[in-house]
N, C-alpha and C. Protein backbone atom coordinates (compact mmCIF):
# COMPACT_ATOMS: atom_id res chain seq x y z
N UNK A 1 -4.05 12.83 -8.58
CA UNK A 1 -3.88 11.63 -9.40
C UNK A 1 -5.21 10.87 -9.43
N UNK A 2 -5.63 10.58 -10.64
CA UNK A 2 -6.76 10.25 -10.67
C UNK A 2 -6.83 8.24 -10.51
N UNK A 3 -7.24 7.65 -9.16
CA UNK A 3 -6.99 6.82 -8.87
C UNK A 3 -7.78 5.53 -9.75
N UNK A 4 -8.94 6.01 -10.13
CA UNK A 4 -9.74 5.19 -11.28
C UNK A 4 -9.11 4.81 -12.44
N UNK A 5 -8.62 5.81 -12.71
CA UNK A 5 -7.46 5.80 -13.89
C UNK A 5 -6.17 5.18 -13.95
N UNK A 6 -5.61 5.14 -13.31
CA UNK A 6 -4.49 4.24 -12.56
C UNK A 6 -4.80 3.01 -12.37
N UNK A 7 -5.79 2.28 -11.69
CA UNK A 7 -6.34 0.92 -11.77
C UNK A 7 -6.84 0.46 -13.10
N UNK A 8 -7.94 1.27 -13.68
CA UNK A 8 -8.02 0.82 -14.76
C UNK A 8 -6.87 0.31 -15.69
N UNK A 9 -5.80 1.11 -15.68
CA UNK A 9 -4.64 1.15 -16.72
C UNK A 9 -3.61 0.10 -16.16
N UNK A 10 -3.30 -0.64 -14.77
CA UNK A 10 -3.51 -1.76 -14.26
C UNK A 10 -4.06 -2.95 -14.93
N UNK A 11 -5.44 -2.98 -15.06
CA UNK A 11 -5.99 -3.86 -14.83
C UNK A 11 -6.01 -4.40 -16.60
N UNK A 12 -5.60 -2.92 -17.39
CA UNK A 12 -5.85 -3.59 -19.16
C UNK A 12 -4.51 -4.06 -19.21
N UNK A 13 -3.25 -3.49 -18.50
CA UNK A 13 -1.99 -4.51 -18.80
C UNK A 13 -1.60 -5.47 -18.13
N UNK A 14 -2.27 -6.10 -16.99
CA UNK A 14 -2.65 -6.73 -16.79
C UNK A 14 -3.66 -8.02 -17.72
N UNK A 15 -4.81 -7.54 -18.03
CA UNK A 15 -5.42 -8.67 -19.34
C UNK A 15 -4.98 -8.76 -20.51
N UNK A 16 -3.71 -7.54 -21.05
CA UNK A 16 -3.00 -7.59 -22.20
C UNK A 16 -1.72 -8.91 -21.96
N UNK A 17 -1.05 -8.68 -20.60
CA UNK A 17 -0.29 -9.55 -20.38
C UNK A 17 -0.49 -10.65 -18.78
N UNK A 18 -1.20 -11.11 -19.87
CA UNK A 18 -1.75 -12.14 -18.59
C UNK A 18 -0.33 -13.56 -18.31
N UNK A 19 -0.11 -13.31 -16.98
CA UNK A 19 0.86 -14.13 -16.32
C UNK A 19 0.54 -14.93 -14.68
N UNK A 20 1.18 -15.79 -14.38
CA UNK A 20 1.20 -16.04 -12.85
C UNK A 20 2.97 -16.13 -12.62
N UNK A 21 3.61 -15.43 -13.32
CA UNK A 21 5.10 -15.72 -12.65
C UNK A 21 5.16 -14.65 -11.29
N UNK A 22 5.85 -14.87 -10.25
CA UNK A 22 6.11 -13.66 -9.58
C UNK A 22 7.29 -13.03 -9.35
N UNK A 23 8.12 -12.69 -10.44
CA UNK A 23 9.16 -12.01 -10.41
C UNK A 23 8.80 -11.40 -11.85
N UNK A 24 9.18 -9.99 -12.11
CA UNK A 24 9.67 -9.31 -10.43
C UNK A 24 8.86 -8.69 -10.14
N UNK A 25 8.80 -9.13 -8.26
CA UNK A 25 7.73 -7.96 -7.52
C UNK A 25 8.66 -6.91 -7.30
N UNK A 26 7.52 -5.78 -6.74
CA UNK A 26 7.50 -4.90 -6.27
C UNK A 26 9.17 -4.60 -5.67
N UNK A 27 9.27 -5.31 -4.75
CA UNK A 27 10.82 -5.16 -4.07
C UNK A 27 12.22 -5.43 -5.19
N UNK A 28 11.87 -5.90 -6.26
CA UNK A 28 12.84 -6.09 -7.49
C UNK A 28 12.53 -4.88 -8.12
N UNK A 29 11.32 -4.23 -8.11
CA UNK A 29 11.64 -3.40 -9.29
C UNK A 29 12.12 -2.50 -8.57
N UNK A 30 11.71 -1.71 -7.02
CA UNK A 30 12.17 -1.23 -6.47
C UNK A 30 13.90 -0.78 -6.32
N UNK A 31 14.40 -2.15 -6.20
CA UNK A 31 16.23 -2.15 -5.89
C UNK A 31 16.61 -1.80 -7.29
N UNK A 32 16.27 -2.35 -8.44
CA UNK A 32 16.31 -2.26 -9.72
C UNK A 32 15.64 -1.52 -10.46
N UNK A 33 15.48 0.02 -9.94
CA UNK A 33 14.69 0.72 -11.05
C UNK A 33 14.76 0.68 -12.77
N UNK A 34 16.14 0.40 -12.96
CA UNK A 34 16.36 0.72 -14.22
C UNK A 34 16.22 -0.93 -15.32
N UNK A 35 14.70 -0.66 -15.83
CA UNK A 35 14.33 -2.17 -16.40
C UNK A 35 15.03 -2.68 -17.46
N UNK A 36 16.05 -1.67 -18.04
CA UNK A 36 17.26 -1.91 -19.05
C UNK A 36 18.45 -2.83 -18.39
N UNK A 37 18.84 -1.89 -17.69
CA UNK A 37 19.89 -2.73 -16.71
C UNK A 37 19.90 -3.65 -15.87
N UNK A 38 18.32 -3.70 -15.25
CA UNK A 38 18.48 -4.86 -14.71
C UNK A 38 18.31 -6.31 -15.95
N UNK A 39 18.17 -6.38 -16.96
CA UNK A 39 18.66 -7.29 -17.89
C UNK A 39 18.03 -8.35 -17.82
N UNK A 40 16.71 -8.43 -18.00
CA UNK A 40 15.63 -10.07 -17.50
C UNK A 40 16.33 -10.25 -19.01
N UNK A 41 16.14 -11.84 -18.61
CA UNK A 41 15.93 -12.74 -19.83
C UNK A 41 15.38 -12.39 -21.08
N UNK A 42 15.95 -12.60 -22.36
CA UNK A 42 14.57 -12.13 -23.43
C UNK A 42 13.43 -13.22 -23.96
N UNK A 43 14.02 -14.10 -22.96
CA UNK A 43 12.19 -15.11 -23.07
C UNK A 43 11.57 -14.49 -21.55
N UNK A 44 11.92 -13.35 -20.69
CA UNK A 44 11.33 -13.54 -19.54
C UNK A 44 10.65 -11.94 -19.95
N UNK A 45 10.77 -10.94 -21.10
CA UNK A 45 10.73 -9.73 -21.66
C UNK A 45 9.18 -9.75 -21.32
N UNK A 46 8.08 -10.72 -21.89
CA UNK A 46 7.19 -10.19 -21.91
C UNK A 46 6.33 -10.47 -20.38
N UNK A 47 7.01 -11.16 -19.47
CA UNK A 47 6.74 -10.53 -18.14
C UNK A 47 7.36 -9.39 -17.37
N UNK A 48 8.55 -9.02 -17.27
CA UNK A 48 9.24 -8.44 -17.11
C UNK A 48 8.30 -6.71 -17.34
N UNK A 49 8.37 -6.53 -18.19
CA UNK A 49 8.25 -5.27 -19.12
C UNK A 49 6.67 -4.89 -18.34
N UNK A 50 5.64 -5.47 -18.45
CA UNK A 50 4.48 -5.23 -17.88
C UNK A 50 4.59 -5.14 -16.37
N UNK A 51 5.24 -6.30 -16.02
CA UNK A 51 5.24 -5.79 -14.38
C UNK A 51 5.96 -4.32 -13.87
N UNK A 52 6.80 -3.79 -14.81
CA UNK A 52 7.51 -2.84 -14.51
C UNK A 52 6.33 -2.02 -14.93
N UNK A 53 5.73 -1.56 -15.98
CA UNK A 53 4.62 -0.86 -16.30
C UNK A 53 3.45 -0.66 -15.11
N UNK A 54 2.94 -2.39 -14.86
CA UNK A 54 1.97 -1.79 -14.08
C UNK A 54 2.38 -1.78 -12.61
N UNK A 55 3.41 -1.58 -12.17
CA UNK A 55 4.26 -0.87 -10.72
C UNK A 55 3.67 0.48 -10.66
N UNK A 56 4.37 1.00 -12.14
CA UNK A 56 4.21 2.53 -12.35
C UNK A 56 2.82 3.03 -12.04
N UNK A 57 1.66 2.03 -11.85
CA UNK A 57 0.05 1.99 -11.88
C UNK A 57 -0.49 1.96 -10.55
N UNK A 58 0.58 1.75 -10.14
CA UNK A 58 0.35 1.00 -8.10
C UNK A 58 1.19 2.30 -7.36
N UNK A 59 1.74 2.87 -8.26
CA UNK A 59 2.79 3.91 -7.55
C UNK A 59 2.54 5.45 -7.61
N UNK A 60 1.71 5.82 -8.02
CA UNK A 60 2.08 6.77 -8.24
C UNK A 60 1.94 7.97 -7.61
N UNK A 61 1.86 7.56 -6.26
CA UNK A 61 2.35 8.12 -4.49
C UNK A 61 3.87 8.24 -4.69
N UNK A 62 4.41 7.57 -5.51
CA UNK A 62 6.07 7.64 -5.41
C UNK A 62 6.24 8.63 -6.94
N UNK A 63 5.98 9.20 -7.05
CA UNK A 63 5.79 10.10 -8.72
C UNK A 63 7.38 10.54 -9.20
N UNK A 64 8.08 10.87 -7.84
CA UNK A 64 9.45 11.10 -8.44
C UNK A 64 10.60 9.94 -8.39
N UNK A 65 9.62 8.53 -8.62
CA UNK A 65 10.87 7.69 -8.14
C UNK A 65 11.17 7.43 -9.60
N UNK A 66 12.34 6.74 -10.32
CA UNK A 66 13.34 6.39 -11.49
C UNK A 66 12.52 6.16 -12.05
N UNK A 67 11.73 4.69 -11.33
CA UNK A 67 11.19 3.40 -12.10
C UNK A 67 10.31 4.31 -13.35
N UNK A 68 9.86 5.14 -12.97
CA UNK A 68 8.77 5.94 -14.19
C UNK A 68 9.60 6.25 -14.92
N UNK A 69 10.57 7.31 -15.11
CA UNK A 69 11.36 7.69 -15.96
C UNK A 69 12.37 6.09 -16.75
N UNK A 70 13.01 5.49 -15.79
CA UNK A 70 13.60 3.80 -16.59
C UNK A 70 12.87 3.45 -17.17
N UNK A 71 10.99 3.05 -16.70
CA UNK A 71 10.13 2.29 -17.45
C UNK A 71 10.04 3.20 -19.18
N UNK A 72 9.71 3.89 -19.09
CA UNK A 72 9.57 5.20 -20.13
C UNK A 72 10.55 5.06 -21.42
N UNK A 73 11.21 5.16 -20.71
CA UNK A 73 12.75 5.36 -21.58
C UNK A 73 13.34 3.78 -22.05
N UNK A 74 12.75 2.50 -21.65
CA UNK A 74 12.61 1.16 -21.62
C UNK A 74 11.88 0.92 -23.13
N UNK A 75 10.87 1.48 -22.83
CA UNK A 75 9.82 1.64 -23.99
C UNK A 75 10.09 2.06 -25.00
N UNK A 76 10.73 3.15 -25.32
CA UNK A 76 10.86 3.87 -25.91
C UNK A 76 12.42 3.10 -26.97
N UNK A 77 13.34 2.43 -26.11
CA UNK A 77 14.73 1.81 -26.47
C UNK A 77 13.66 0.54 -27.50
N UNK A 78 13.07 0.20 -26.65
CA UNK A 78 11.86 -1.44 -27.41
C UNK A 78 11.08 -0.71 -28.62
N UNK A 79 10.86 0.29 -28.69
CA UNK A 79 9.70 0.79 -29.72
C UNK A 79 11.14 1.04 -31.08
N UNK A 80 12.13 1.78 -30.33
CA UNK A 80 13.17 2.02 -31.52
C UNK A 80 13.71 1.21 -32.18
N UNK A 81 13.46 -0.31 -31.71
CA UNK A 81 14.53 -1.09 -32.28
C UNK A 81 13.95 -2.06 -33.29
N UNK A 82 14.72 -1.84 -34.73
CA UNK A 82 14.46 -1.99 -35.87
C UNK A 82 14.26 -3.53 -36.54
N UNK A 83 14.96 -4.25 -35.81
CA UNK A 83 15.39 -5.65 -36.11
C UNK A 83 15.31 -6.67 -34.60
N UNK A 84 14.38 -7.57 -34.65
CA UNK A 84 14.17 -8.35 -33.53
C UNK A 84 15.52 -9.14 -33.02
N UNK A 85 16.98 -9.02 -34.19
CA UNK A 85 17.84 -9.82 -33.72
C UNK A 85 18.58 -9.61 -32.22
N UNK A 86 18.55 -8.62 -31.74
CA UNK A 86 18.81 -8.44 -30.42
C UNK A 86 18.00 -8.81 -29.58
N UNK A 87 18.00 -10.27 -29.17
CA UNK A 87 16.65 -10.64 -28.07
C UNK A 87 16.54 -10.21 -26.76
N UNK A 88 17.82 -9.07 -26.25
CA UNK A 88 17.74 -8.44 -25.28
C UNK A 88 16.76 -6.68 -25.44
N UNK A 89 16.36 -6.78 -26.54
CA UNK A 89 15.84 -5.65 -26.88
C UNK A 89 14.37 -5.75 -27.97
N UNK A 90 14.34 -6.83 -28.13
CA UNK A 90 12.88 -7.38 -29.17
C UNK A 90 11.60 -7.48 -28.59
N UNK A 91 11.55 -6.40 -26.94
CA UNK A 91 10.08 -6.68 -26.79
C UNK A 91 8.77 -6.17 -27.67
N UNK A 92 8.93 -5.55 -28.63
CA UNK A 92 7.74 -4.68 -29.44
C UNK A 92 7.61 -6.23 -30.45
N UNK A 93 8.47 -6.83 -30.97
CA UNK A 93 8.80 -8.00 -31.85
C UNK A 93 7.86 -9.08 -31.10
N UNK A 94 7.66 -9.23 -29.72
CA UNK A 94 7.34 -10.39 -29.18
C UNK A 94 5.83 -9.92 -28.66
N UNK A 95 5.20 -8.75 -28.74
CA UNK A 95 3.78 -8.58 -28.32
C UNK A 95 3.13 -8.70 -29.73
N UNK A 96 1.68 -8.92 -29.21
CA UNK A 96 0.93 -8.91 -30.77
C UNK A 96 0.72 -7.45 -30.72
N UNK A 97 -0.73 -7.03 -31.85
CA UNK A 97 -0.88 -5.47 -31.85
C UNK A 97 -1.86 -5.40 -30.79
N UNK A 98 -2.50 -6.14 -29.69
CA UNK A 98 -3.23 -5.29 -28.63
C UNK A 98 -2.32 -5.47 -27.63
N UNK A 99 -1.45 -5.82 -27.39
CA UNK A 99 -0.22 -5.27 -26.77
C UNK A 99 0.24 -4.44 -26.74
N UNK A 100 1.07 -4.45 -28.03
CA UNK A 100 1.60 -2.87 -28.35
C UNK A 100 0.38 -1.62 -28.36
N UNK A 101 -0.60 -2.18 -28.37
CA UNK A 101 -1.67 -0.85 -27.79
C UNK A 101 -1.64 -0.67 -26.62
N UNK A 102 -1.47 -1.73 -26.00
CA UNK A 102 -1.83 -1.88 -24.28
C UNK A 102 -0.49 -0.44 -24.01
N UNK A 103 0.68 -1.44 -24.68
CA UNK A 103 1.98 -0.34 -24.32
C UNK A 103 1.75 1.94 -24.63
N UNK A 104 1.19 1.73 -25.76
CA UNK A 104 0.91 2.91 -26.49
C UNK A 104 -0.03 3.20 -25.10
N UNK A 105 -1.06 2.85 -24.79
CA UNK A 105 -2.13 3.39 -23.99
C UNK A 105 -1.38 3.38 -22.41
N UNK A 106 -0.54 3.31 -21.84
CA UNK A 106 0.18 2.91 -21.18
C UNK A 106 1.30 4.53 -20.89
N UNK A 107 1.76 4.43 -22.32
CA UNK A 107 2.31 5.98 -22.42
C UNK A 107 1.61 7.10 -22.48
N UNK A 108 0.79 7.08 -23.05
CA UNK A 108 -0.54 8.31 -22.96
C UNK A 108 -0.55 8.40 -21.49
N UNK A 109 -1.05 7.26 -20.48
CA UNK A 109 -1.18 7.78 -19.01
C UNK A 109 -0.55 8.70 -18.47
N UNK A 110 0.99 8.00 -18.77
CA UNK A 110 2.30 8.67 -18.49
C UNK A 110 2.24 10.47 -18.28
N UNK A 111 1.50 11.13 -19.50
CA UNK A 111 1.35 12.02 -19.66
C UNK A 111 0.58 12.50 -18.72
N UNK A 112 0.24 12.44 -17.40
CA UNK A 112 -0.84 12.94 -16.54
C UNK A 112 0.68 13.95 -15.86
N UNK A 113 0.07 15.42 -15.44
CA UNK A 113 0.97 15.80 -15.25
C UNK A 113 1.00 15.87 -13.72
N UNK A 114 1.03 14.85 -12.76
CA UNK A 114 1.44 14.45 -11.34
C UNK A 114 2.61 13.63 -11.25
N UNK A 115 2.49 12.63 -12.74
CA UNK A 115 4.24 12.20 -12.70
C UNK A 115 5.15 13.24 -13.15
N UNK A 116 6.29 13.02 -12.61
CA UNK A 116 7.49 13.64 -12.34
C UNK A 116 8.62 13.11 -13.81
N UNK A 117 8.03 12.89 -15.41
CA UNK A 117 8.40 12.29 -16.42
C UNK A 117 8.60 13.69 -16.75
N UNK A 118 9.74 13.77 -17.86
CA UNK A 118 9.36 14.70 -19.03
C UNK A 118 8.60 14.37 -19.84
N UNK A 119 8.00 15.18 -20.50
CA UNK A 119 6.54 14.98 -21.75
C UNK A 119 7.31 14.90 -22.74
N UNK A 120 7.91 15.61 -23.22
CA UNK A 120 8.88 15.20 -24.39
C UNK A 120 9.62 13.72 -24.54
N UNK A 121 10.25 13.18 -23.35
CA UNK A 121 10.38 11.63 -23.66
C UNK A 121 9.54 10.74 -23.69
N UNK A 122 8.08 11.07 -23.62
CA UNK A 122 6.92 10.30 -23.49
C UNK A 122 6.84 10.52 -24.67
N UNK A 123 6.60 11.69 -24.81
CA UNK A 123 6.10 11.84 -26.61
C UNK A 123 6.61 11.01 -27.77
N UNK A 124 8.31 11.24 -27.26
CA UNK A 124 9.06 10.57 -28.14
C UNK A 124 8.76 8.86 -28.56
N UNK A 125 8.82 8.70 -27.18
CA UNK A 125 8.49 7.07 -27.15
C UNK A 125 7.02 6.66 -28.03
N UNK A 126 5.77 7.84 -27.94
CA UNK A 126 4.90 7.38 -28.27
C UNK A 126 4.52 6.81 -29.76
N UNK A 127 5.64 7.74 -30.52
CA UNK A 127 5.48 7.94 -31.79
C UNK A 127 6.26 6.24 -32.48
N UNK A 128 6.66 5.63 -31.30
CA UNK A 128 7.34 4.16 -31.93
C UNK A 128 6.17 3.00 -31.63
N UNK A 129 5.11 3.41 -30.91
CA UNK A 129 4.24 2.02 -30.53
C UNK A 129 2.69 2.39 -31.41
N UNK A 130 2.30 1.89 -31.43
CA UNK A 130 0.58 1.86 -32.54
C UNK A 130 -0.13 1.93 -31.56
N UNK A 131 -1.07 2.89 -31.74
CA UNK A 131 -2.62 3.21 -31.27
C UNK A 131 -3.66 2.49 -31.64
């Protein structure tokens, strides 16, 4: 796992979504792998969603844990959805476009083959966010 790469990809969703809230750490996303179900707020979406992302950036000593596959498949539910009226599901609606790049560049990582993802649900997801 290329560890330069991993920080870097950190550190741009990180300056894409710049926050000081601290939920949820590490030990939330942990108990709560699945960032669907655990159900943040949809004014709390655009912290939420990145911290779960860049976990996946800090982790990836844990390669077969959920959170990669939930985060993934998270993305992918947000990239599909057509109409912002579901504010439990309007995070693509609520980033600008270097966001949704941040997200797109985010899934490309995904594709390193030390995570334990299928490539095909990465793929899938990729084709809903802008490069």
């Amino acid at each position: 796992m290329d560890e330069t790469r991993s920080k870097s990809m950190e550190e741009a969703i990180c300056r894409a979504f710049p926050t000081k809230a601290e939920w949820p750490n590490d030990e939330f996303i942990e108990a709560h792998a699945d960032l669907l179900f655990a159900n943040p707020p949809a004014d709390e979406l655009l912290t939420a969603v990145p911290a779960y992302m860049a976990w996946c950036t800090r982790n990836t000593h844990q390669p077969s844990s959920l959170v990669f596959d939930y985060t993934v498949n998270a993305l992918a539910t947000f990239g599909r959805t057509k109409n912002p009226a579901p504010a439990h599901l309007n995070f693509k609606y609520l980033c600008t476009d270097d966001q949704q790049r941040i997200v797109a560049s985010f899934l490309c990582w995904c594709l390193q083959d030390d995570l334990l993802i299928r490539k095909e649900q990465i793929e899938r997801a990729i084709k809903h966010w802008p490069r």
